[in-house]
N, C-alpha and C. Protein backbone atom coordinates (compact mmCIF):
# COMPACT_ATOMS: atom_id res chain seq x y z
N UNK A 1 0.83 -1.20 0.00
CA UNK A 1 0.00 0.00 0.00
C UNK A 1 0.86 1.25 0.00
N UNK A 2 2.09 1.24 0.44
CA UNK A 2 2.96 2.16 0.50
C UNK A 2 3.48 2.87 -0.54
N UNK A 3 4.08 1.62 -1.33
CA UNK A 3 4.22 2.02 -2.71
C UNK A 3 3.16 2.68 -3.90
N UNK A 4 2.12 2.15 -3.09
CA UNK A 4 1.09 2.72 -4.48
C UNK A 4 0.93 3.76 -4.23
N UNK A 5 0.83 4.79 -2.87
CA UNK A 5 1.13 6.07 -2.59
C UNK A 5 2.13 6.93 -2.72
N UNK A 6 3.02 6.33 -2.60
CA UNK A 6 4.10 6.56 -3.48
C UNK A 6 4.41 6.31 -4.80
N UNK A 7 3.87 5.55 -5.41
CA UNK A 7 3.56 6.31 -7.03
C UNK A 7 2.93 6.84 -7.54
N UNK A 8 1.74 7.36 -7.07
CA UNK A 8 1.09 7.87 -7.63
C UNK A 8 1.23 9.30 -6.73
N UNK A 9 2.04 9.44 -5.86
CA UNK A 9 2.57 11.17 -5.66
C UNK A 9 3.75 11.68 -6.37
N UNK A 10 4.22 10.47 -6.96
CA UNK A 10 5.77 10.55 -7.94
C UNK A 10 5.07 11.22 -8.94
N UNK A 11 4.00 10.34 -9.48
CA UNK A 11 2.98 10.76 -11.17
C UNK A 11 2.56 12.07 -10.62
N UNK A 12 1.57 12.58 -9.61
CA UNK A 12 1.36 13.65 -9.62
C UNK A 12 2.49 14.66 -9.72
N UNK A 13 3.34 14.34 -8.80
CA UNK A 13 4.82 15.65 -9.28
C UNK A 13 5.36 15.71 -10.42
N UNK A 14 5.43 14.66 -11.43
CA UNK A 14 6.17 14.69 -12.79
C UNK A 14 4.86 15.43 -13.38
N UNK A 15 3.68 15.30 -13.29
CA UNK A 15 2.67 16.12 -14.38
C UNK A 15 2.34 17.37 -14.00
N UNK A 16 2.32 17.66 -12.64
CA UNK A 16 2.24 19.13 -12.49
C UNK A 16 3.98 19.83 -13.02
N UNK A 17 5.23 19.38 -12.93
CA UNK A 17 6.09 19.85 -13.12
C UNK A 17 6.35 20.00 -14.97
N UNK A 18 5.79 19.42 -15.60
CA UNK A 18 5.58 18.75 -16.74
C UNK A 18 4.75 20.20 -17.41
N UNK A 19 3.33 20.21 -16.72
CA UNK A 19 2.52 21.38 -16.75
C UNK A 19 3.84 22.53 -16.76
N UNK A 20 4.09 22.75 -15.93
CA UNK A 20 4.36 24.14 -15.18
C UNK A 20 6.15 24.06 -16.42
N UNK A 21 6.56 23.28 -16.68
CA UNK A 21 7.61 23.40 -17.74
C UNK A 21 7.07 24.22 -19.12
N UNK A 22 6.27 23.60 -19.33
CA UNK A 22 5.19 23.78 -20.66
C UNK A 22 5.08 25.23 -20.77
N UNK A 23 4.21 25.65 -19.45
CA UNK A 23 3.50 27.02 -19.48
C UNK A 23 4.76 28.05 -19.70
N UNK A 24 5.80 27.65 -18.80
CA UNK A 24 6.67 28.75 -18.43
C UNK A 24 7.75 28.73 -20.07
N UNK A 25 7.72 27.87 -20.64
CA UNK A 25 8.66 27.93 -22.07
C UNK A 25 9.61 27.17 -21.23
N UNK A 26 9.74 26.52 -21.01
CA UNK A 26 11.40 25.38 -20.92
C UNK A 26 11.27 24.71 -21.50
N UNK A 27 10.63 24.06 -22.45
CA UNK A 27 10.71 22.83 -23.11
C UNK A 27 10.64 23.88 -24.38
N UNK A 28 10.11 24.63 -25.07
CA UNK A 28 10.59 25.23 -26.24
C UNK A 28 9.67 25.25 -26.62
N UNK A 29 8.29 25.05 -26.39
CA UNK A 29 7.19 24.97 -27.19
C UNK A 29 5.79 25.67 -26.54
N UNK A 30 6.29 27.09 -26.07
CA UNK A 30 5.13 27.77 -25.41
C UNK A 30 4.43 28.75 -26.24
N UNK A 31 3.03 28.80 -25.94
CA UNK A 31 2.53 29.00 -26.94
C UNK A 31 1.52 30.07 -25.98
N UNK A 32 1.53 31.25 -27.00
CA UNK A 32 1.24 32.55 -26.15
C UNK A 32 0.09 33.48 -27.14
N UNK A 33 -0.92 34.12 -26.51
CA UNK A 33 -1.88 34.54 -27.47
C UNK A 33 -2.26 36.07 -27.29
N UNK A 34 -1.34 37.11 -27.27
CA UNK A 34 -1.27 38.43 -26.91
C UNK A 34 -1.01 38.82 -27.91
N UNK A 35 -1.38 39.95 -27.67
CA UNK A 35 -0.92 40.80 -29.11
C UNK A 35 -0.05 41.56 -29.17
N UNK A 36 0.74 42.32 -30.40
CA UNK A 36 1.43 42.86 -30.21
C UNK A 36 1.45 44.43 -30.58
N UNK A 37 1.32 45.15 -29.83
CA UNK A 37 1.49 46.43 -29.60
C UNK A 37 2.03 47.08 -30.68
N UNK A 38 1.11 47.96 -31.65
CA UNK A 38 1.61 49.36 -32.74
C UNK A 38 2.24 50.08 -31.99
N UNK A 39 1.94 50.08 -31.00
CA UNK A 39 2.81 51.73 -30.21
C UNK A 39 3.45 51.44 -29.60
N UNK A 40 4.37 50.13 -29.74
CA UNK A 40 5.45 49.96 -28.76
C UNK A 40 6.86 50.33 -28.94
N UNK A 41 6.88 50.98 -28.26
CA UNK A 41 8.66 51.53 -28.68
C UNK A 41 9.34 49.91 -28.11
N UNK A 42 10.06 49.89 -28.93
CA UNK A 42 11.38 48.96 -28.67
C UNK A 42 12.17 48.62 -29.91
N UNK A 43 13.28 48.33 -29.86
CA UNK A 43 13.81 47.70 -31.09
C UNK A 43 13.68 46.91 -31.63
N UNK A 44 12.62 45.77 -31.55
CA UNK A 44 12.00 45.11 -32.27
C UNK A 44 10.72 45.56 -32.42
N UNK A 45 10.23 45.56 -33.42
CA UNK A 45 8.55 46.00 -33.23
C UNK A 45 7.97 45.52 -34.31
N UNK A 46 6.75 44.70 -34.63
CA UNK A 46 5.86 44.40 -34.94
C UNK A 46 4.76 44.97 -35.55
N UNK A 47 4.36 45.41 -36.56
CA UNK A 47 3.12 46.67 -36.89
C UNK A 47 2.36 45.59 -38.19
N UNK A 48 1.04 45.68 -37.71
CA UNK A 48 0.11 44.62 -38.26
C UNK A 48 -0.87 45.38 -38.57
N UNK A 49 -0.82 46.62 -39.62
CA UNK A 49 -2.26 47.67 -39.93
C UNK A 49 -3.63 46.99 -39.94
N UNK A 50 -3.53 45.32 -40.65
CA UNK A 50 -5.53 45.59 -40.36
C UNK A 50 -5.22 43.98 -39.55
N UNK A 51 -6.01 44.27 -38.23
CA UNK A 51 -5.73 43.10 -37.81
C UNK A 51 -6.83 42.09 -37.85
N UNK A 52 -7.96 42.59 -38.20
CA UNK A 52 -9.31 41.88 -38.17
C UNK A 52 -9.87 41.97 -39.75
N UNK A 53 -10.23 40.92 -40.20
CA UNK A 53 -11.12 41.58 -41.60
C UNK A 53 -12.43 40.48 -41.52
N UNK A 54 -13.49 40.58 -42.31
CA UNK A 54 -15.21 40.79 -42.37
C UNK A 54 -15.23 39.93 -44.30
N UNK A 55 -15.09 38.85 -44.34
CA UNK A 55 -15.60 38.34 -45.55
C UNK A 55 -17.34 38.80 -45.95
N UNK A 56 -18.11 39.34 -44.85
CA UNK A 56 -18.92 39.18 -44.99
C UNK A 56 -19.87 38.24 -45.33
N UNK A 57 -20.94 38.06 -46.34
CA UNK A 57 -21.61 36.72 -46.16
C UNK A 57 -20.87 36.37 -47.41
N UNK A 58 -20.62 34.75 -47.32
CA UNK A 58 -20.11 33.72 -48.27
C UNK A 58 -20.94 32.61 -48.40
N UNK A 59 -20.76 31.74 -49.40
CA UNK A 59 -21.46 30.75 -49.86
C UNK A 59 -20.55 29.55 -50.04
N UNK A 60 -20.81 28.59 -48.94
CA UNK A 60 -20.30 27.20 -48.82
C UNK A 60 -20.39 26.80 -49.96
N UNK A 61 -21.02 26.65 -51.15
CA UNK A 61 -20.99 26.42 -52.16
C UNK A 61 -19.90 26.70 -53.49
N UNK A 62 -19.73 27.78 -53.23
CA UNK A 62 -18.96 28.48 -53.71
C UNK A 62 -17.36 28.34 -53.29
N UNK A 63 -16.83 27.53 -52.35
CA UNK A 63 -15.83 27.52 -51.69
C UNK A 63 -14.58 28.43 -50.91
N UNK A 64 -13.49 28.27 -51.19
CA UNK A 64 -12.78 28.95 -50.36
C UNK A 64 -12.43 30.29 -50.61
N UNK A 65 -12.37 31.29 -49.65
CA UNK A 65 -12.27 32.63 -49.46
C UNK A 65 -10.61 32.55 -48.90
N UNK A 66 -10.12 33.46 -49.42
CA UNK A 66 -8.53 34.06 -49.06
C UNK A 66 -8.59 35.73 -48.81
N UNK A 67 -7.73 35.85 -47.88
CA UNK A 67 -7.30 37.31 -47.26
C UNK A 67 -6.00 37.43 -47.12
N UNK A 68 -5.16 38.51 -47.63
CA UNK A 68 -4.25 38.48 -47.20
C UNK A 68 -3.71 39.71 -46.00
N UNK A 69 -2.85 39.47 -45.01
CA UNK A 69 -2.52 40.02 -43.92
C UNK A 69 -1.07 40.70 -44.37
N UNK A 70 -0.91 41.95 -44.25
CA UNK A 70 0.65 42.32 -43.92
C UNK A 70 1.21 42.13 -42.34
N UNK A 71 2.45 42.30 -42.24
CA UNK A 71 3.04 42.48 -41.11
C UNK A 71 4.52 43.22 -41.40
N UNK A 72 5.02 44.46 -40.77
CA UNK A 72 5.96 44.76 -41.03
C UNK A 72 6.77 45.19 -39.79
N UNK A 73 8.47 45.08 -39.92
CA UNK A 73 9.39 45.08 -38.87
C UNK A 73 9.52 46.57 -38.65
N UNK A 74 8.82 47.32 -38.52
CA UNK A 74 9.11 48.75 -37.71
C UNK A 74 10.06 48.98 -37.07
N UNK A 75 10.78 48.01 -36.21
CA UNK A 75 11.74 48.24 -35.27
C UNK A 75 13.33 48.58 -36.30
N UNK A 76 14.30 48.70 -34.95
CA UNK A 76 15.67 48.66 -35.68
C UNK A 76 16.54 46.99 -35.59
N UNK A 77 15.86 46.04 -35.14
CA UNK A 77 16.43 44.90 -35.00
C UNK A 77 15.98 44.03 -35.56
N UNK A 78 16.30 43.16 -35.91
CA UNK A 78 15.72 41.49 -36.88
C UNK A 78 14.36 40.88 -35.98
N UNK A 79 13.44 40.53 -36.17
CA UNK A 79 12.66 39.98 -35.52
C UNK A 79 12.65 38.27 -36.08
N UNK A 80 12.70 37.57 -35.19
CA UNK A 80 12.56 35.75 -35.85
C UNK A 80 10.97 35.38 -36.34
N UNK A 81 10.44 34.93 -37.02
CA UNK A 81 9.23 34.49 -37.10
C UNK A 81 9.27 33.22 -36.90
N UNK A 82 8.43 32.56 -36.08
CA UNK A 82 9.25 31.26 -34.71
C UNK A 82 7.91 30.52 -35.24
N UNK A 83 6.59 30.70 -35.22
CA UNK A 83 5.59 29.75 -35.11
C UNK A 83 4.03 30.22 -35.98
N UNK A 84 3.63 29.71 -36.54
CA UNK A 84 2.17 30.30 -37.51
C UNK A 84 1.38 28.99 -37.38
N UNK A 85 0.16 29.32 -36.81
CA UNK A 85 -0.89 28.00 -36.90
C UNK A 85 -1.99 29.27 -37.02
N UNK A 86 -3.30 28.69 -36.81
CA UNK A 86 -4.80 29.11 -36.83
C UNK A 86 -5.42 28.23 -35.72
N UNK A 87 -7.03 29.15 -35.87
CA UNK A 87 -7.44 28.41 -34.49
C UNK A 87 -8.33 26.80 -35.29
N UNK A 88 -8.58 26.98 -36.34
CA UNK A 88 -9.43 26.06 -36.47
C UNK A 88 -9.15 24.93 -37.72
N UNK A 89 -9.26 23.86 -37.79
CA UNK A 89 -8.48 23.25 -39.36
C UNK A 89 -9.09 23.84 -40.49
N UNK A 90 -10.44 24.37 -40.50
CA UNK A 90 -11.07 24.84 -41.50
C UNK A 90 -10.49 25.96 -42.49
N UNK A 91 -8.94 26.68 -41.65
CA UNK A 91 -8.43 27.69 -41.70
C UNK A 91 -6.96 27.07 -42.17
N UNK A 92 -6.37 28.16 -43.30
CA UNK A 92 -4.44 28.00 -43.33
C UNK A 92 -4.55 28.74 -43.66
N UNK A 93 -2.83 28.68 -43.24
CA UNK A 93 -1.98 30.15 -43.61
C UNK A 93 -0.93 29.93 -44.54
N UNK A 94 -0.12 31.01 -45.10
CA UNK A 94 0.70 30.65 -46.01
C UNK A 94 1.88 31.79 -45.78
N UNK A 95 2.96 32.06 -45.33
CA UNK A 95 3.81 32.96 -45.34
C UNK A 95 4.65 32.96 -46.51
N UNK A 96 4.97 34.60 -46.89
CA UNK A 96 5.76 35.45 -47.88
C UNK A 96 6.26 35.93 -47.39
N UNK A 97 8.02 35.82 -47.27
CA UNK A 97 9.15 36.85 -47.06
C UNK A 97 9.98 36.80 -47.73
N UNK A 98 9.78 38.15 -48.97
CA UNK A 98 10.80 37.92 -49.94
C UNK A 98 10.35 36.52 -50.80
N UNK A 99 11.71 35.65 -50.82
CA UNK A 99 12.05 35.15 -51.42
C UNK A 99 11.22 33.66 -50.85
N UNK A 100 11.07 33.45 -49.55
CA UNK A 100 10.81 32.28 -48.63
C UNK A 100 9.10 32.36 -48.69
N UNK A 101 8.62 31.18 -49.37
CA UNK A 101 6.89 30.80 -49.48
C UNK A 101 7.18 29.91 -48.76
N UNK A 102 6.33 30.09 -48.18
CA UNK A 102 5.78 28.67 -46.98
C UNK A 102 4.37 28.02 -46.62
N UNK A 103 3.94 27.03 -46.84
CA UNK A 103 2.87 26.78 -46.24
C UNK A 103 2.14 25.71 -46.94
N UNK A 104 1.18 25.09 -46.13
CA UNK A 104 0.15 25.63 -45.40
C UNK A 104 0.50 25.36 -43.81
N UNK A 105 0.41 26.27 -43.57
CA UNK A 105 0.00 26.61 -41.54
C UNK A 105 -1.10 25.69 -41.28
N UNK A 106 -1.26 24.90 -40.08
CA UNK A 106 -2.75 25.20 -39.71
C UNK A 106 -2.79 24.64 -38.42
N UNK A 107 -3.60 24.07 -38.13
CA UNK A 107 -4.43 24.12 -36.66
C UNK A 107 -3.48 23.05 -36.09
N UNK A 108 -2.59 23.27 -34.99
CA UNK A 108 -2.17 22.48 -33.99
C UNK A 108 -2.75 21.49 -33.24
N UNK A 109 -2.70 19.66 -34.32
CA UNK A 109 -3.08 18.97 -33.56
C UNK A 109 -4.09 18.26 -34.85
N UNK A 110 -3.84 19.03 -35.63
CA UNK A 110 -4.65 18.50 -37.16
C UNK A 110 -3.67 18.66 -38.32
N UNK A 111 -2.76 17.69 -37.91
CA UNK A 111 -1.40 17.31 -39.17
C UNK A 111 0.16 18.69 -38.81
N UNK A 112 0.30 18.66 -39.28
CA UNK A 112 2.26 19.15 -39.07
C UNK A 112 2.02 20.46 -38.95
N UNK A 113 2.42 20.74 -37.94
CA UNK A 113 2.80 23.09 -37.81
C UNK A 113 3.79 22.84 -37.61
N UNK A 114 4.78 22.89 -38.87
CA UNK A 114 6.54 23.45 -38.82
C UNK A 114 6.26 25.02 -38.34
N UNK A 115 7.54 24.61 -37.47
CA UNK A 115 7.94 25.93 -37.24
C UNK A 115 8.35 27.08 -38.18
N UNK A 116 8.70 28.24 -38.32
CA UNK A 116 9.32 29.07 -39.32
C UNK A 116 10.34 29.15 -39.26
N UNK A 117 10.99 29.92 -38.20
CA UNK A 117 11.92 30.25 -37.84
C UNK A 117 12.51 31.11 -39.01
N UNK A 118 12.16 32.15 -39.63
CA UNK A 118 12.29 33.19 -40.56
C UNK A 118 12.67 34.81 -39.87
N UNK A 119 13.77 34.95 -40.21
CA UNK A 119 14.22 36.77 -40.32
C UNK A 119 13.59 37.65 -40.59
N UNK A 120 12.79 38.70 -40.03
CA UNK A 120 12.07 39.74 -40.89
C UNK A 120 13.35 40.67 -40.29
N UNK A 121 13.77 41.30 -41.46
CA UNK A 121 14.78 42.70 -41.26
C UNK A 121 13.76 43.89 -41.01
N UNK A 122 14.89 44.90 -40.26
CA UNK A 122 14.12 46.07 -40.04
C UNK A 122 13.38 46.40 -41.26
N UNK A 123 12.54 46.85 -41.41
CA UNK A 123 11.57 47.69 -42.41
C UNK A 123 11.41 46.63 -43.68
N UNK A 124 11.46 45.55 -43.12
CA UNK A 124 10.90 44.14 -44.55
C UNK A 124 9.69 43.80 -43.76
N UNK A 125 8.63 43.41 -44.91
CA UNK A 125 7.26 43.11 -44.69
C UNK A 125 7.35 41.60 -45.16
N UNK A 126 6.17 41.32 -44.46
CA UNK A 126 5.67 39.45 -44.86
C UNK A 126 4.55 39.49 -44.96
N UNK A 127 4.06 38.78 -46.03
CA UNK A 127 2.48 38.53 -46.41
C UNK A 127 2.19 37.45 -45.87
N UNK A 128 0.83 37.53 -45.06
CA UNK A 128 0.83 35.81 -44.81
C UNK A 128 -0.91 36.06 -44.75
N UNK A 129 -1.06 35.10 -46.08
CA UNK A 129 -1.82 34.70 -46.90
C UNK A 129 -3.41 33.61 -45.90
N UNK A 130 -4.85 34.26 -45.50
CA UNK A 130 -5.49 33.50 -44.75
C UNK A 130 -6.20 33.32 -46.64
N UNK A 131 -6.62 31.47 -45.93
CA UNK A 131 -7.48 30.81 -46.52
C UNK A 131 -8.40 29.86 -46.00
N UNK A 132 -9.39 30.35 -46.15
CA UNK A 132 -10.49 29.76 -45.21
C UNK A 132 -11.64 28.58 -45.78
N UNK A 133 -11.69 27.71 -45.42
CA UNK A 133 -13.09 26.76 -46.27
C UNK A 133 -14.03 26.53 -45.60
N UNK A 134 -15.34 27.52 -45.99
CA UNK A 134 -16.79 27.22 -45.39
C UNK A 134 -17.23 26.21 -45.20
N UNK A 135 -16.76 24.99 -46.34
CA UNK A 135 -17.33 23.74 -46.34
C UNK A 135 -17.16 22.62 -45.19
N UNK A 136 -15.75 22.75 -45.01
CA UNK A 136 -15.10 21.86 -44.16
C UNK A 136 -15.49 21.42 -42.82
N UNK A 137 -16.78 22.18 -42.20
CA UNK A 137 -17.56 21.71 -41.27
C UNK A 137 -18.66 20.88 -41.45
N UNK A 138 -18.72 21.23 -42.91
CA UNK A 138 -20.50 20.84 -43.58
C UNK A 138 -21.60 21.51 -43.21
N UNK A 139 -22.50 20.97 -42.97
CA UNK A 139 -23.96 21.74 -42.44
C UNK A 139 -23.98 22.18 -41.15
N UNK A 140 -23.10 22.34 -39.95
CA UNK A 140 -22.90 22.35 -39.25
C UNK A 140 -22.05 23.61 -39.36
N UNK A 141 -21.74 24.29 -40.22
CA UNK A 141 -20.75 25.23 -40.17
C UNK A 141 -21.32 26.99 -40.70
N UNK A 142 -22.62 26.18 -40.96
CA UNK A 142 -23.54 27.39 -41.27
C UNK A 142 -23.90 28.76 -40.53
N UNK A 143 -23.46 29.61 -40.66
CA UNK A 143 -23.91 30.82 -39.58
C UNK A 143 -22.58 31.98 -38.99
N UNK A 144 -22.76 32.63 -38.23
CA UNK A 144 -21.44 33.27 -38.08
C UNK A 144 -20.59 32.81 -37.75
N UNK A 145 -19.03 32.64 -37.95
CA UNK A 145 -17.90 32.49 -37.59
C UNK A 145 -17.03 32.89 -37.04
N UNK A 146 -16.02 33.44 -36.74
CA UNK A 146 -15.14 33.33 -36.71
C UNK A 146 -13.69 33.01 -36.05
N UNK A 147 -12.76 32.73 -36.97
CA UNK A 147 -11.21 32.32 -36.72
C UNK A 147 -10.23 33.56 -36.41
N UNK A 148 -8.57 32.68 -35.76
CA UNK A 148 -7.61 33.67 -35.05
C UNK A 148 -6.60 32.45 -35.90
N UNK A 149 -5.69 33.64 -36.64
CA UNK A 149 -4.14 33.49 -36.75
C UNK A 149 -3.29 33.69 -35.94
N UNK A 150 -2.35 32.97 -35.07
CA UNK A 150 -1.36 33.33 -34.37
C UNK A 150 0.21 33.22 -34.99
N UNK A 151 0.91 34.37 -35.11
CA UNK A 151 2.29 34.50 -35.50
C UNK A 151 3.06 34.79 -34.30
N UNK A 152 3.74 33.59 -33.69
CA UNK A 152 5.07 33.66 -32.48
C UNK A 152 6.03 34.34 -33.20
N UNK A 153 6.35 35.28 -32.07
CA UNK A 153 7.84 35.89 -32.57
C UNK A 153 8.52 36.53 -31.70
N UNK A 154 9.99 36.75 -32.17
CA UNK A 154 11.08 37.14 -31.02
C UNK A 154 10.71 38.36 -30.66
N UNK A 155 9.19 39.26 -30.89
CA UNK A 155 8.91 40.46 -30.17
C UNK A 155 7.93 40.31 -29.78
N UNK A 156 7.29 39.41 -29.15
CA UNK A 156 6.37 38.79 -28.95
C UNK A 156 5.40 37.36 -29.40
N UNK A 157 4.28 37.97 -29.62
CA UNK A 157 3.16 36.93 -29.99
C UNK A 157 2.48 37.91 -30.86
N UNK A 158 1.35 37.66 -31.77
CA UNK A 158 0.47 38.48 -32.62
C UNK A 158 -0.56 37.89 -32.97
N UNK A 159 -1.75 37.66 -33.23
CA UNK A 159 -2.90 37.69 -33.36
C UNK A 159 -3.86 38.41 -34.74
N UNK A 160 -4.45 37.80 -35.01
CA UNK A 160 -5.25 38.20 -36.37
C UNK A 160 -6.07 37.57 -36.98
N UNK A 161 -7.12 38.02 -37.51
CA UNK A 161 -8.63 37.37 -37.41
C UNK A 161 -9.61 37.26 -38.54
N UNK A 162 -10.48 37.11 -38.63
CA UNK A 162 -11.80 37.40 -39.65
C UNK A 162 -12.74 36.71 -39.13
N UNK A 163 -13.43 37.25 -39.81
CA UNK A 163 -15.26 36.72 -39.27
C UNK A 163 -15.91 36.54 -41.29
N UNK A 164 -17.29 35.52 -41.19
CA UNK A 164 -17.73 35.66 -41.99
C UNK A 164 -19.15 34.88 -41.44
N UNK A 165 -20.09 35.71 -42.36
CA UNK A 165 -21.83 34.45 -42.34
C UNK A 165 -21.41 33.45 -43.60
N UNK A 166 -21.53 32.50 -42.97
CA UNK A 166 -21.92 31.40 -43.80
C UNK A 166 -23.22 30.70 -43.99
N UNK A 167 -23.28 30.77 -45.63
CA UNK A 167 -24.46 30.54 -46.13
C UNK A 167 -23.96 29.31 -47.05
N UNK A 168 -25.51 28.32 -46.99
CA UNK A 168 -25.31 26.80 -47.62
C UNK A 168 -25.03 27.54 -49.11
């Protein structure tokens, strides 16, 4: 009986420590959903002019809708672009820098989110390309929506969105 209390307070300490590794970034894979500040002075900086956009009403029928997002390095220092998923599989992304196409992004936990790990230089912009499919829920997906892009990066985290009605 001793032992079984004693393993199973061993298991509880490895999963709360396990937890608490996770949250805090020691294992390398923390994942953060803030935004990042136009008006932030620092030497890295982040500037994302439209951060939300409105497909308005669409037709499942009709299929997939694309938006594209800028993001540009305002600051005076290199920023890394570390991580790009979406909130939902129905959703990908596609990054443009320069020369480097990448993608599809998508939902963590519904097939592969490579990392980026991409350079934006001071005053270089990246397109990163939303594509969305009404269908991909089916009838069930009918009505208002909407999804969040998250871009990790060495000046944070960033955030970015759309909404649409979906119609059969």
């Amino acid at each position: 009986m001793k032992n079984v209390i004693i393993t199973i307070i061993g298991t509880v300490l490895v999963v709360v420590g396990l937890i608490f590794a996770t949250r805090t970034g020691i294992l390398g894979d923390k994942v953060t959903t803030g935004s990042v500040s136009n008006t932030a002075v620092s030497p890295a900086n982040l500037d994302i002019p439209e951060k939300f956009f409105d497909f308005g009403t669409i037709s499942m029928a009709k299929g997939e809708v694309e938006h594209l997002f800028t993001v540009k390095n305002t600051g005076v220092s290199p920023i890394n672009l570390e991580k790009l998923y979406t909130s939902c599989m129905c959703t990908v992304a596609y990054l443009k820098v320069g020369e480097y196409d990448r993608g599809p992004f998508g939902m963590p936990g519904h097939g592969i989110v490579p990392k980026v790990n991409k350079e934006l230089l001071p005053n270089q912009t990246a397109e990163i390309k939303v594509v969305f499919d009404p269908a991909a829920h089916g009838p069930s997906g009918i009505g208002k929506i909407e999804r969040v892009v998250y871009l990790e990066n060495s000046a944070g985290a960033a955030e970015f969105g759309f909404k649409a009605e979906v119609t059969p």
